[in-house]
PDB file of N, CA and C in Angstrom:
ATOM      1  N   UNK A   1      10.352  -9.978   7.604  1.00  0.00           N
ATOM      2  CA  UNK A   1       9.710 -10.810   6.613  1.00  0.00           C
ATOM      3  C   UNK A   1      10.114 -10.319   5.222  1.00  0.00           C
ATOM      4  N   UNK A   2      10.538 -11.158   4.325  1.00  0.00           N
ATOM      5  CA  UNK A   2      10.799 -11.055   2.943  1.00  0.00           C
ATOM      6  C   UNK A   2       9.579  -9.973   2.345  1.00  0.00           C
ATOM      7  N   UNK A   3      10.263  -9.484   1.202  1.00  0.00           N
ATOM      8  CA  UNK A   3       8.956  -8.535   0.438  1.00  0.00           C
ATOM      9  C   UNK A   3       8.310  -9.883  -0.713  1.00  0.00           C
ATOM     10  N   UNK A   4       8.784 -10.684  -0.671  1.00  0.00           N
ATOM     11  CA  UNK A   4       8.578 -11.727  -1.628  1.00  0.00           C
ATOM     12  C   UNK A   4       7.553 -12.731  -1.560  1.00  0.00           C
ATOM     13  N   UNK A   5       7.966 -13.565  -0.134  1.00  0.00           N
ATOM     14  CA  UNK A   5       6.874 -14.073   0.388  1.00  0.00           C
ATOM     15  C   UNK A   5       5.368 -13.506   0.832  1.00  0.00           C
ATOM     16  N   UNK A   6       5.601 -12.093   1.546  1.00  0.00           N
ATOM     17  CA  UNK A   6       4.446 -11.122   1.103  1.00  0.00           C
ATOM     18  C   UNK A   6       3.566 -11.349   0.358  1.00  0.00           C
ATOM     19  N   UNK A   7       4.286 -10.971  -1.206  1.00  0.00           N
ATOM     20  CA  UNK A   7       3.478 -10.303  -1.999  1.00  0.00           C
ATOM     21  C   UNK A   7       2.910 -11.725  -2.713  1.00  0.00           C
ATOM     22  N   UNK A   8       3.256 -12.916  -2.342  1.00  0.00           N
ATOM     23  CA  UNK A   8       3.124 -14.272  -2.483  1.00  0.00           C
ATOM     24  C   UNK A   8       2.013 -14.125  -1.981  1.00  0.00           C
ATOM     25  N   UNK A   9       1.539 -14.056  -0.489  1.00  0.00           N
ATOM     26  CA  UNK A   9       0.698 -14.378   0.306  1.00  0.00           C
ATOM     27  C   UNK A   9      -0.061 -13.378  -0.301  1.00  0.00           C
ATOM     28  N   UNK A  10      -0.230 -12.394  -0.151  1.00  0.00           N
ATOM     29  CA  UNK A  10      -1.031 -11.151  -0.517  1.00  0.00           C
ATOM     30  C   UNK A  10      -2.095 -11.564  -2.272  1.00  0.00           C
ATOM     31  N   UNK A  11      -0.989 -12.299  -3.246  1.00  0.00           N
ATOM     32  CA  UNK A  11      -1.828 -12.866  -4.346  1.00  0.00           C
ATOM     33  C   UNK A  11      -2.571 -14.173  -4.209  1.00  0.00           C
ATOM     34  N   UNK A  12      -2.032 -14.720  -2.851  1.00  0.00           N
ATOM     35  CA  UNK A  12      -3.019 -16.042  -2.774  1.00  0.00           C
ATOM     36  C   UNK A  12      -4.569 -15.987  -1.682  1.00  0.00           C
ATOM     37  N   UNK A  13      -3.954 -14.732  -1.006  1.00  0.00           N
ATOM     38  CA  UNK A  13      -5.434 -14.021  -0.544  1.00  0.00           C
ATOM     39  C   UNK A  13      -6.296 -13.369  -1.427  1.00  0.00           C
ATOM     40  N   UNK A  14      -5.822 -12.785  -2.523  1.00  0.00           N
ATOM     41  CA  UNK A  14      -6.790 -11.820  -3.552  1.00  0.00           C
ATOM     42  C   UNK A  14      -7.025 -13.376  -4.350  1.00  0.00           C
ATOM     43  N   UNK A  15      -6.670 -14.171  -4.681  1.00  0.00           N
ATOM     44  CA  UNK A  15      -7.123 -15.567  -5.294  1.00  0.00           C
ATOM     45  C   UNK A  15      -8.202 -16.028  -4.480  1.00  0.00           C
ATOM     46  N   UNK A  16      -8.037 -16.506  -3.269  1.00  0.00           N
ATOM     47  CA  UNK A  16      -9.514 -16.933  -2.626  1.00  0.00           C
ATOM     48  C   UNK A  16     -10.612 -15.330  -2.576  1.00  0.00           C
ATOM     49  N   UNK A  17     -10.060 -14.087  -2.130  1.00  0.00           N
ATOM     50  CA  UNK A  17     -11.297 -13.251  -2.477  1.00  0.00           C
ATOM     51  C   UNK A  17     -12.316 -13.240  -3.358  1.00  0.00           C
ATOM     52  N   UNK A  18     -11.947 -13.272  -4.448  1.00  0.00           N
ATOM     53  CA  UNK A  18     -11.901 -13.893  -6.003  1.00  0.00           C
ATOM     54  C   UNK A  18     -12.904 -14.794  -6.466  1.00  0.00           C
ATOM     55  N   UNK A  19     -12.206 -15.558  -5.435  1.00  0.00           N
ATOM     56  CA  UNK A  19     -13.217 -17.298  -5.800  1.00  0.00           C
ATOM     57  C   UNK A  19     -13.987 -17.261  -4.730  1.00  0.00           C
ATOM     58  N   UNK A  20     -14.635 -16.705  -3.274  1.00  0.00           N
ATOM     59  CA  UNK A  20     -15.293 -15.945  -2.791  1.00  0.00           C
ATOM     60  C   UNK A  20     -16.357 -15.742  -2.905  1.00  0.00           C
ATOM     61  N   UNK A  21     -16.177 -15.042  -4.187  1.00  0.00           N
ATOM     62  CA  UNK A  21     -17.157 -13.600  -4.730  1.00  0.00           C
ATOM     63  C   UNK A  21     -17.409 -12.556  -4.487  1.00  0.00           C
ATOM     64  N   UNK A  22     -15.959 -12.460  -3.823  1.00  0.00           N
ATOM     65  CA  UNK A  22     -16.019 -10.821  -3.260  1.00  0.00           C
ATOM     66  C   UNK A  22     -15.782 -10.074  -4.621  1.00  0.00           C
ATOM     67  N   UNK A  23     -16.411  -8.927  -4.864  1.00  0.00           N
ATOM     68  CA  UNK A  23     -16.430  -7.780  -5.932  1.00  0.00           C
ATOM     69  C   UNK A  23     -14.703  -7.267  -6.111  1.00  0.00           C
ATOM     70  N   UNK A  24     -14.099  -6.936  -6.868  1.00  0.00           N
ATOM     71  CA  UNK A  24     -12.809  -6.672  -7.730  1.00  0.00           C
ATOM     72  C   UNK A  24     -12.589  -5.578  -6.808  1.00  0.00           C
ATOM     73  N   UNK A  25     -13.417  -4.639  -6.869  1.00  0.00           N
ATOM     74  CA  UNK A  25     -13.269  -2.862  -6.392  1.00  0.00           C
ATOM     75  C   UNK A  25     -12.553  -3.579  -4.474  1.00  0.00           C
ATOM     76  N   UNK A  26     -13.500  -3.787  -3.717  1.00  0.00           N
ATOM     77  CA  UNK A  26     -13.419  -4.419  -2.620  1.00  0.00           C
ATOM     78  C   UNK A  26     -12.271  -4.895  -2.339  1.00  0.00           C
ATOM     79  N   UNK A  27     -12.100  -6.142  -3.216  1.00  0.00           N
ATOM     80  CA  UNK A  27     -10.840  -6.520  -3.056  1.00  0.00           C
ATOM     81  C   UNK A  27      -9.744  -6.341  -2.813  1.00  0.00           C
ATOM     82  N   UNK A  28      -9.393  -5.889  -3.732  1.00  0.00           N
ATOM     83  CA  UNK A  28      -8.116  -4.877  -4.266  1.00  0.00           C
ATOM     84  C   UNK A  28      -8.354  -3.723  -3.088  1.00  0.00           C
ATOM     85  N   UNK A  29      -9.722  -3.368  -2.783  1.00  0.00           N
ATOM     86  CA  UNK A  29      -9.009  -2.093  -1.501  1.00  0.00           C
ATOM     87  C   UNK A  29      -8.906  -2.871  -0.017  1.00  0.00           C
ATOM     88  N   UNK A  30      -9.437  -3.965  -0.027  1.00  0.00           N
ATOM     89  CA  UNK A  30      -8.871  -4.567   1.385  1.00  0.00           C
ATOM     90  C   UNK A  30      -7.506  -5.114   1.114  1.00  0.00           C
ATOM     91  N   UNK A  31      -6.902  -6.017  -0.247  1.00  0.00           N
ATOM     92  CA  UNK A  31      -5.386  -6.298   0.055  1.00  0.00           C
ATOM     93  C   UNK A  31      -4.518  -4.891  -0.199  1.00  0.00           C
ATOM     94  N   UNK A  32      -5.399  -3.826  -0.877  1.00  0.00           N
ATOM     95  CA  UNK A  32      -3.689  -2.694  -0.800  1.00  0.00           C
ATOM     96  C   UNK A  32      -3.752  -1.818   0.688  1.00  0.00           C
ATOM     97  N   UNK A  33      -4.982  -2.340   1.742  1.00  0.00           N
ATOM     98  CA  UNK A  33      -4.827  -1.221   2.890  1.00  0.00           C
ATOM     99  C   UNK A  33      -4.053  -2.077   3.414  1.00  0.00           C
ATOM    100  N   UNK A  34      -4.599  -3.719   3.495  1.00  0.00           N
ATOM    101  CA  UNK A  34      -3.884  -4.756   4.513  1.00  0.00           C
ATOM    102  C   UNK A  34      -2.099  -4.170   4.008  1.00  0.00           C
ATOM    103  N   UNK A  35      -1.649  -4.239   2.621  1.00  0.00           N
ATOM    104  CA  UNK A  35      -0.159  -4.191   2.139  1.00  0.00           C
ATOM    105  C   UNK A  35       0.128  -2.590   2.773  1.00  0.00           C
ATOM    106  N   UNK A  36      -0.553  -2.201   2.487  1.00  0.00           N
ATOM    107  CA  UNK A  36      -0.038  -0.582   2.989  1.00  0.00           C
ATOM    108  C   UNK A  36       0.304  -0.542   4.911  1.00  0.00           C
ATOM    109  N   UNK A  37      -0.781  -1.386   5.393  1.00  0.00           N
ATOM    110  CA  UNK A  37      -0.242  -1.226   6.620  1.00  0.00           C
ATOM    111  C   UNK A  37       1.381  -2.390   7.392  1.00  0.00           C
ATOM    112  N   UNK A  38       1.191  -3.099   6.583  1.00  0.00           N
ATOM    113  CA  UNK A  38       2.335  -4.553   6.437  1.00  0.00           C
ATOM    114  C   UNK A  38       3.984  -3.732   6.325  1.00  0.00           C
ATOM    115  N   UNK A  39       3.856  -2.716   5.080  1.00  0.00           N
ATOM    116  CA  UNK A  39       5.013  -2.017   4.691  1.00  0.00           C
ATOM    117  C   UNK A  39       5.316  -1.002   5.177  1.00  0.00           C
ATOM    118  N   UNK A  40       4.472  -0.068   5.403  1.00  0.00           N
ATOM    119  CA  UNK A  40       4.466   1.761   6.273  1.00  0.00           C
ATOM    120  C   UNK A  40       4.409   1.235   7.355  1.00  0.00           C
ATOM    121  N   UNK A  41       4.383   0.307   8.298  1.00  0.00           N
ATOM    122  CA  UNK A  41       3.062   0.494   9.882  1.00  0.00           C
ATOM    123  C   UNK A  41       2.119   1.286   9.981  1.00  0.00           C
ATOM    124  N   UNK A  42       1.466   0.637  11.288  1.00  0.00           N
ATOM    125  CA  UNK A  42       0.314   1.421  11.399  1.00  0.00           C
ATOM    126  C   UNK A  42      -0.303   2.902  11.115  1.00  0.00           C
ATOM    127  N   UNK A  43      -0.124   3.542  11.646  1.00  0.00           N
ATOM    128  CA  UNK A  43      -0.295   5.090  12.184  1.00  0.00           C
ATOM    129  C   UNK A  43      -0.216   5.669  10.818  1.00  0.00           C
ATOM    130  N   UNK A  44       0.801   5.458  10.295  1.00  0.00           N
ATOM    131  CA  UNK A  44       1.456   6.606   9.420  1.00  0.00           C
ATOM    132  C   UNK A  44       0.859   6.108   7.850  1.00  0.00           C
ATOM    133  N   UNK A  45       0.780   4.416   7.978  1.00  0.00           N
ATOM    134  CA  UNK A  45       0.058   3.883   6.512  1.00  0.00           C
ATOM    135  C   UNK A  45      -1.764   4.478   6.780  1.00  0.00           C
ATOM    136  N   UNK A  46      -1.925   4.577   7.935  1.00  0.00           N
ATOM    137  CA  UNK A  46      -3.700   5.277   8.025  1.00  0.00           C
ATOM    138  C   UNK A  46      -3.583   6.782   7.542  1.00  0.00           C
ATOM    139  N   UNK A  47      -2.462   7.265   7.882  1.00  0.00           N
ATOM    140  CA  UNK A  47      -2.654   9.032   7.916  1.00  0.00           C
ATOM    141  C   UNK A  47      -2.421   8.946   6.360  1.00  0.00           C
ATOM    142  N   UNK A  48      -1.690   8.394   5.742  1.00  0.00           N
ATOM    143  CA  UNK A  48      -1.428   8.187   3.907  1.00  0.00           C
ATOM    144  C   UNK A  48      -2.716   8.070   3.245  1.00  0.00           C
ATOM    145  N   UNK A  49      -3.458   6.856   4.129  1.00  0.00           N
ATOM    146  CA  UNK A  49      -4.609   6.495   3.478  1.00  0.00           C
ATOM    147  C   UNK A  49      -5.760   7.609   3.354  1.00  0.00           C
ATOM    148  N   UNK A  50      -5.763   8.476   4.126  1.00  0.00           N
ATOM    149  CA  UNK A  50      -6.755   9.206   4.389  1.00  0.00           C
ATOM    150  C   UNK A  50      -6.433  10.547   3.783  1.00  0.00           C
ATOM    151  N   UNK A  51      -5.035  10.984   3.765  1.00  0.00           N
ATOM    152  CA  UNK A  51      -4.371  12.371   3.278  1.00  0.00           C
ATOM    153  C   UNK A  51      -5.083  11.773   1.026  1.00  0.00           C
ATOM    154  N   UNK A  52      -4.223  10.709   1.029  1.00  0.00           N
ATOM    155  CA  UNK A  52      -4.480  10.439  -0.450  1.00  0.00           C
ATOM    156  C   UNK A  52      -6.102  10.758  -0.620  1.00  0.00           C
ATOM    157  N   UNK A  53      -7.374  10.046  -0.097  1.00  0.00           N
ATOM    158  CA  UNK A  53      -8.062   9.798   0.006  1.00  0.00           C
ATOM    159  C   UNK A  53      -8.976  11.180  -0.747  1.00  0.00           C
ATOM    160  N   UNK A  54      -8.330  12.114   0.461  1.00  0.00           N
ATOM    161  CA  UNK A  54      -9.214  13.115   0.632  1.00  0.00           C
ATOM    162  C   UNK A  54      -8.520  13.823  -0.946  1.00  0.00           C
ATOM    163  N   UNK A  55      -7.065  14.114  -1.158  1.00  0.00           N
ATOM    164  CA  UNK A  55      -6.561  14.446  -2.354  1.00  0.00           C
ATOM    165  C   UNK A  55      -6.847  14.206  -3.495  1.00  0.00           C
ATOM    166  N   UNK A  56      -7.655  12.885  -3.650  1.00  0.00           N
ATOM    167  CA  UNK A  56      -7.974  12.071  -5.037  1.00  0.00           C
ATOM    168  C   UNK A  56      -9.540  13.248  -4.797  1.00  0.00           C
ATOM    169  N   UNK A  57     -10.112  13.156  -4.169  1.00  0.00           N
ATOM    170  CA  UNK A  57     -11.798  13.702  -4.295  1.00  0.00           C
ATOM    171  C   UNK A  57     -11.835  15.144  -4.618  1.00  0.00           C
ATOM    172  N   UNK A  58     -10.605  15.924  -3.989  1.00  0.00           N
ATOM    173  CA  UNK A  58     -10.667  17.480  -3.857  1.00  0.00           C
ATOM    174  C   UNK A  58     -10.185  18.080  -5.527  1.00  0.00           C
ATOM    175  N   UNK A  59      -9.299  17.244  -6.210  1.00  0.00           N
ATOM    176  CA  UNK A  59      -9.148  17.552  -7.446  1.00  0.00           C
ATOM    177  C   UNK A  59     -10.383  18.186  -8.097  1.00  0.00           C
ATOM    178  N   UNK A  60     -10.324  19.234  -8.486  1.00  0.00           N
ATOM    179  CA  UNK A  60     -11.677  19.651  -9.602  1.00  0.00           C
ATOM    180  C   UNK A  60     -12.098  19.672 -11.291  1.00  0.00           C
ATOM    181  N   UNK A  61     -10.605  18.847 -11.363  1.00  0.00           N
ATOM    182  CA  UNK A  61     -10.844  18.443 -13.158  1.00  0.00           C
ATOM    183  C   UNK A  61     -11.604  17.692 -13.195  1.00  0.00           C
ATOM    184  N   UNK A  62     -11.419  16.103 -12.372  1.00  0.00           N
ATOM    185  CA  UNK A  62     -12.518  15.241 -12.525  1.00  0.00           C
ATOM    186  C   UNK A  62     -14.150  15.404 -12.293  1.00  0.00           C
ATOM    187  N   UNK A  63     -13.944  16.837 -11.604  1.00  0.00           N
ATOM    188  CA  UNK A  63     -15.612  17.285 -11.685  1.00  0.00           C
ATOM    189  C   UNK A  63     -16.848  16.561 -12.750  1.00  0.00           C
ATOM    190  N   UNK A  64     -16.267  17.203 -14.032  1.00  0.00           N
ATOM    191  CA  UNK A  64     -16.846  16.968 -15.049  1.00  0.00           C
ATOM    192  C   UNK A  64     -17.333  15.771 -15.692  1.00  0.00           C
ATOM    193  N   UNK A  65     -16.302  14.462 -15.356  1.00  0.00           N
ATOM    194  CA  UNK A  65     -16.490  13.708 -15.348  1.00  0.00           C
ATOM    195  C   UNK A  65     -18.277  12.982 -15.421  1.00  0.00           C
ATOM    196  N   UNK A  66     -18.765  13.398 -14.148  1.00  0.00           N
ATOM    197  CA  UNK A  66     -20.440  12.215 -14.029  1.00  0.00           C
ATOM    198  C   UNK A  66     -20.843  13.453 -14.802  1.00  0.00           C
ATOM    199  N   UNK A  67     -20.905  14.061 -15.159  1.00  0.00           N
ATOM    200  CA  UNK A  67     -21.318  15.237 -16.401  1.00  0.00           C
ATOM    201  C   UNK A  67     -21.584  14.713 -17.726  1.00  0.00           C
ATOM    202  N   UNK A  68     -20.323  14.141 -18.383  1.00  0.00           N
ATOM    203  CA  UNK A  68     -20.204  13.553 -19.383  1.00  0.00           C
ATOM    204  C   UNK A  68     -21.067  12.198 -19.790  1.00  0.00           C
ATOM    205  N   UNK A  69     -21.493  11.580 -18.452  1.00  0.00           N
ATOM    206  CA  UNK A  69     -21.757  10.118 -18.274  1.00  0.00           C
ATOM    207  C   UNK A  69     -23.239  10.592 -18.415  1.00  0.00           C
ATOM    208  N   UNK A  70     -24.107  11.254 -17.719  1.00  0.00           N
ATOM    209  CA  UNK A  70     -25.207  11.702 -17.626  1.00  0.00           C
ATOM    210  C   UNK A  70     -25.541  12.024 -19.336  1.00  0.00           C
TER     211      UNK A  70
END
């Protein structure tokens, strides 16, 4: 399958999400897991998802962060 038509389909699904009323955050993480598994396959686009996952949280600069907000 083309990367073109894809990413076609992929913006005319986040268009009905959209109009929906599914929430932005949501969205956007159901079409980039659906694209992530479309392009990597299975197995290996889950083990990405979950390696990143855990990498984005373990950082300790952003600690401070809900600190600031509070």
């Amino acid at each position: 399958m083309e990367w073109s038509i894809t990413l076609v389909g992929m913006f005319g699904v986040l268009t009905l999400l959209f109009l929906a009323g599914m929430p932005v955050a949501f969205a956007f993480l159901l079409i980039n897991v659906v694209g992530l598994y479309v392009f990597m396959g299975g197995e290996k686009a889950l083990a990405l998802l979950v390696t990143s996952a855990f990498d984005s949280v373990a950082t300790f600069v952003l600690v401070t962060v809900p600190l600031f907000i509070l």
